[in-house]
C-alpha atoms as a PDB file:
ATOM      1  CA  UNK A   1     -71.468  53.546-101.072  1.00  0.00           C
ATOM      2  CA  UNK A   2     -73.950  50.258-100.738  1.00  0.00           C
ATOM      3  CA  UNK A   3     -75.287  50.746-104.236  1.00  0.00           C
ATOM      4  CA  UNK A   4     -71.480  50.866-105.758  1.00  0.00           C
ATOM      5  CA  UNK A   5     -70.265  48.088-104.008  1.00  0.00           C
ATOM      6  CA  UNK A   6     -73.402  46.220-105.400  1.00  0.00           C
ATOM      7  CA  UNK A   7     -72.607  47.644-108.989  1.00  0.00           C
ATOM      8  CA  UNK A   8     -69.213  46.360-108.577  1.00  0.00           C
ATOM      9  CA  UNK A   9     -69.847  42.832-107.196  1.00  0.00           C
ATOM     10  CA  UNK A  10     -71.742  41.542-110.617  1.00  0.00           C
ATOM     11  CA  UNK A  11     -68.518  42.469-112.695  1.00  0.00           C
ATOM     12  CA  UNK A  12     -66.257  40.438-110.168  1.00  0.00           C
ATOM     13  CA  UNK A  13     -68.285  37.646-110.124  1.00  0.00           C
ATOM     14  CA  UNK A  14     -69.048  36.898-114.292  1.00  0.00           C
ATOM     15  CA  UNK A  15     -64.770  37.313-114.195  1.00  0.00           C
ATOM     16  CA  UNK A  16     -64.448  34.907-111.521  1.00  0.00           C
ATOM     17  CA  UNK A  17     -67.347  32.510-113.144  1.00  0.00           C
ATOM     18  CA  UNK A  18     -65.608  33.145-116.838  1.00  0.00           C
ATOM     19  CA  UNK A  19     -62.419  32.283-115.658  1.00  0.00           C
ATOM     20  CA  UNK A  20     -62.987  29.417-113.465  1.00  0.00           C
ATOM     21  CA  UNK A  21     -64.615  27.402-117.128  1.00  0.00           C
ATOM     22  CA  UNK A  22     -62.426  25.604-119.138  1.00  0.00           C
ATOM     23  CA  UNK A  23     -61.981  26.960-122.342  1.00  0.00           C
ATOM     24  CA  UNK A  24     -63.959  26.231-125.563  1.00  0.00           C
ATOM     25  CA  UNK A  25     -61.382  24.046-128.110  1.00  0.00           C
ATOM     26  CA  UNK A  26     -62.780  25.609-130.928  1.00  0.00           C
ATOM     27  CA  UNK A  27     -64.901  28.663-132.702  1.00  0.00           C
ATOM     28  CA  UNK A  28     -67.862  26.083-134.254  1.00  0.00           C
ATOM     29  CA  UNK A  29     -70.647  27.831-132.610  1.00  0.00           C
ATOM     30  CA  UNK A  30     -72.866  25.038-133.145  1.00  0.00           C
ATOM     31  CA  UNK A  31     -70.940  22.279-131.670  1.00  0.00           C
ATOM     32  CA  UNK A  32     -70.609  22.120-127.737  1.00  0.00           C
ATOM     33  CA  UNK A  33     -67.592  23.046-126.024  1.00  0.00           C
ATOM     34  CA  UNK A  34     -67.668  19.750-123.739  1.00  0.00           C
ATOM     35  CA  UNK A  35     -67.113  17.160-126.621  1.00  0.00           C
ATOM     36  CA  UNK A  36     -67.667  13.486-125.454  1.00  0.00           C
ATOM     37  CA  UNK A  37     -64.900  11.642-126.281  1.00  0.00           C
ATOM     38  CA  UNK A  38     -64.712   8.526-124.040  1.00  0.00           C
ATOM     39  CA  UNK A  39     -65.265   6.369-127.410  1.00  0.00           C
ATOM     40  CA  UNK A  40     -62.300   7.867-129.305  1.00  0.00           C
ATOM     41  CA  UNK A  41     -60.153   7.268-125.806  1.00  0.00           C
ATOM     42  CA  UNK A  42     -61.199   4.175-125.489  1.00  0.00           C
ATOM     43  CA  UNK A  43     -60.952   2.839-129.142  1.00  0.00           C
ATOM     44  CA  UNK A  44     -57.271   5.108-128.849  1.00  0.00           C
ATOM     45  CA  UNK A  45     -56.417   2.580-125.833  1.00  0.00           C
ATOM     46  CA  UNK A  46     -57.353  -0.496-127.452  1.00  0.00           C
ATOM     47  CA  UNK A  47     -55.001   0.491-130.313  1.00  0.00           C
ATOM     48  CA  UNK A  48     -52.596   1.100-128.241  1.00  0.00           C
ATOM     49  CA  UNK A  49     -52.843  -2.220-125.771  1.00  0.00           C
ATOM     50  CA  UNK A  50     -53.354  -4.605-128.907  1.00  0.00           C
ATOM     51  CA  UNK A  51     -51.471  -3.090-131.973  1.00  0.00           C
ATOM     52  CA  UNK A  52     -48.108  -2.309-132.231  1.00  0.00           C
ATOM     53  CA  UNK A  53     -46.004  -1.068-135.175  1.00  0.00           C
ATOM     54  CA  UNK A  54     -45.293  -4.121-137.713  1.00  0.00           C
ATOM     55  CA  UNK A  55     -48.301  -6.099-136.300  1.00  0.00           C
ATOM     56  CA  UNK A  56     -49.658  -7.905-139.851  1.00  0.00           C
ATOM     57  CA  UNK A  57     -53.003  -7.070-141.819  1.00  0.00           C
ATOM     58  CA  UNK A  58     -54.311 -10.125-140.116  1.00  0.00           C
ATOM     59  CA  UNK A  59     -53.911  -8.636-136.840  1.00  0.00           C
ATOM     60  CA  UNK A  60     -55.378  -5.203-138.127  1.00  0.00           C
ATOM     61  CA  UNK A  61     -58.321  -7.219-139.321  1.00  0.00           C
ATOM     62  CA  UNK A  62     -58.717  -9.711-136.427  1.00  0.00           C
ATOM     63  CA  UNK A  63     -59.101  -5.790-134.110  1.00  0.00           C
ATOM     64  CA  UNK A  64     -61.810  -4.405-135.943  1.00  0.00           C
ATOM     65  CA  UNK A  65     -63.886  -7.522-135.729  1.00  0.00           C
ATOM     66  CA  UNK A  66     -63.172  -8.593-131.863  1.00  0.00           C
ATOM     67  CA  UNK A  67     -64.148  -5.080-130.702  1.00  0.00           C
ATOM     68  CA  UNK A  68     -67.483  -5.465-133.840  1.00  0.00           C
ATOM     69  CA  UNK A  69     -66.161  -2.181-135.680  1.00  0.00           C
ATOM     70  CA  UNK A  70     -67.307  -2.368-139.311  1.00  0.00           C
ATOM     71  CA  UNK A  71     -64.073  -1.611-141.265  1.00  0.00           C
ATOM     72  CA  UNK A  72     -63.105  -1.310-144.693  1.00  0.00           C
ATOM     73  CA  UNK A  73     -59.225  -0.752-146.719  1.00  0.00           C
ATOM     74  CA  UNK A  74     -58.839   1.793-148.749  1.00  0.00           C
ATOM     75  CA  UNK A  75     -56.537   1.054-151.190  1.00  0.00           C
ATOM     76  CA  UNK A  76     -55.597   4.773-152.869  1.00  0.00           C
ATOM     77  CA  UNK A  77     -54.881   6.004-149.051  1.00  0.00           C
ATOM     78  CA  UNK A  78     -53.056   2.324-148.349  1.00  0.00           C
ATOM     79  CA  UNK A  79     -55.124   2.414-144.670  1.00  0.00           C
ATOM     80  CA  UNK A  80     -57.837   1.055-143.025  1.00  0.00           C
ATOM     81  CA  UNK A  81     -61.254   2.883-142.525  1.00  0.00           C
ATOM     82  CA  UNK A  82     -64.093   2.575-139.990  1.00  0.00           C
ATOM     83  CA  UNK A  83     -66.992   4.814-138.463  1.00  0.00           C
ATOM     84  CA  UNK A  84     -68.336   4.250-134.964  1.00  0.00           C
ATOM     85  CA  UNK A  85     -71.644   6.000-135.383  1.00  0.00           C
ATOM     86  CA  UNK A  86     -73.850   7.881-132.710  1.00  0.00           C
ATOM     87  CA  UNK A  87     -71.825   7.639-129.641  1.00  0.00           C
ATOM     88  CA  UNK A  88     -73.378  10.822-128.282  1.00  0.00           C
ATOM     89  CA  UNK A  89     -77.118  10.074-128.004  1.00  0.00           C
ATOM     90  CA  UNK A  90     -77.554  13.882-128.595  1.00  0.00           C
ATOM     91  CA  UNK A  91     -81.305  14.150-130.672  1.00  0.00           C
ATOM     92  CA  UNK A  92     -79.713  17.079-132.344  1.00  0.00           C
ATOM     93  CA  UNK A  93     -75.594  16.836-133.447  1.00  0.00           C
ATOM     94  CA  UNK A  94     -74.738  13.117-134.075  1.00  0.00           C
ATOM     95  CA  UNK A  95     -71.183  12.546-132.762  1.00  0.00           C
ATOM     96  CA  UNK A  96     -69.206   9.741-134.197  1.00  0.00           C
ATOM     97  CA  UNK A  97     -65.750   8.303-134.238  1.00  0.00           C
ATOM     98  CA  UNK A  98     -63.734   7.764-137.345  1.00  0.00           C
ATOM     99  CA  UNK A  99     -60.626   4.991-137.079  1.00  0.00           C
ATOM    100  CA  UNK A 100     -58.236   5.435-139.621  1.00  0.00           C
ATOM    101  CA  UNK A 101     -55.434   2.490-139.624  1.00  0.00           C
ATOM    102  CA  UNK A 102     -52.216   2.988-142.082  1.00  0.00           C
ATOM    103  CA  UNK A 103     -49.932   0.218-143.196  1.00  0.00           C
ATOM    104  CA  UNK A 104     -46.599   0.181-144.822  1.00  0.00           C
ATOM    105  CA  UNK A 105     -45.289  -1.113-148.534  1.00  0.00           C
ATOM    106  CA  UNK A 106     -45.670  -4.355-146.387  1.00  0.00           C
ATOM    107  CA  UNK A 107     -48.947  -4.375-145.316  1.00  0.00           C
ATOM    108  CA  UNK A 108     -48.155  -4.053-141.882  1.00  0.00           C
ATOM    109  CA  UNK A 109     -49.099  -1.647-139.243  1.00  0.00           C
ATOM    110  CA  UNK A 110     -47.379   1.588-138.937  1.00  0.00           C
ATOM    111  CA  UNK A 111     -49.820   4.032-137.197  1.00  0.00           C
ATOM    112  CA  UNK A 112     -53.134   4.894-136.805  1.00  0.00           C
ATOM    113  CA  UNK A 113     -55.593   7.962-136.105  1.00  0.00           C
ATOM    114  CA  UNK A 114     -58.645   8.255-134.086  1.00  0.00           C
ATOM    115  CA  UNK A 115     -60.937  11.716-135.081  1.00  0.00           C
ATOM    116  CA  UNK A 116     -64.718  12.655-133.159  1.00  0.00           C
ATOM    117  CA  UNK A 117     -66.283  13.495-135.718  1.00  0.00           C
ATOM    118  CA  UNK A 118     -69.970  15.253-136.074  1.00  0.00           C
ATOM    119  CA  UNK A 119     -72.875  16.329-138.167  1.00  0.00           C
ATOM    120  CA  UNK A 120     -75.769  18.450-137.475  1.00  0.00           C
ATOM    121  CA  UNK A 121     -79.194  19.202-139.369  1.00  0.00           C
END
């Protein structure tokens, strides 16, 4: 009876361990299932504290370059564009976040979308 109850205790325990983890957000089995993303909250926040909808190109501009993001417009896509590169530190995927700013007929701000982003060899 010892040696089944020690059979069965290994089984109940990978379950409890298995269940207990969060669960992976995606299939990519090269990217890790913990993603770092207190840059893309925290560039998601500033948006959020110091843009609002209708706020001018000026403002959209004046953003990027308080907080030193390198930006550019795209003018096919009518939005703004910038990169925050190598917020992980990992040596071996490089993590970075992607700010993507849209503007109406106007020029003015109308929403905007913050994406981690990542490469690996």
């Amino acid at each position: 009876m010892l040696l089944m109850l020690s059979a069965a205790t290994p089984t109940v325990w990978a379950d409890t361990t298995q269940d207990s983890k969060p669960p992976c957000p995606h299939e990519i089995w090269w990217l890790p299932c913990q993603v770092n993303t207190e840059k893309s909250d925290e560039i998601e926040r500033l948006i959020a504290e110091e843009l609002y909808v209708g706020a001018s190109s000026e403002a959209i501009e004046a953003f990027f370059e308080r907080h030193g993001i390198l930006y550019s417009y795209d003018e096919f896509d009518d939005r703004y564009q910038a990169v925050i590169r190598d917020v992980s530190g990992d040596a071996v995927l490089d993590q970075a976040v992607s700010i993507y700013v849209y503007i109406d007929e106007n020029g003015d701000f109308e929403g905007s979308e913050v994406v981690d982003v990542f490469t690996a060899p």
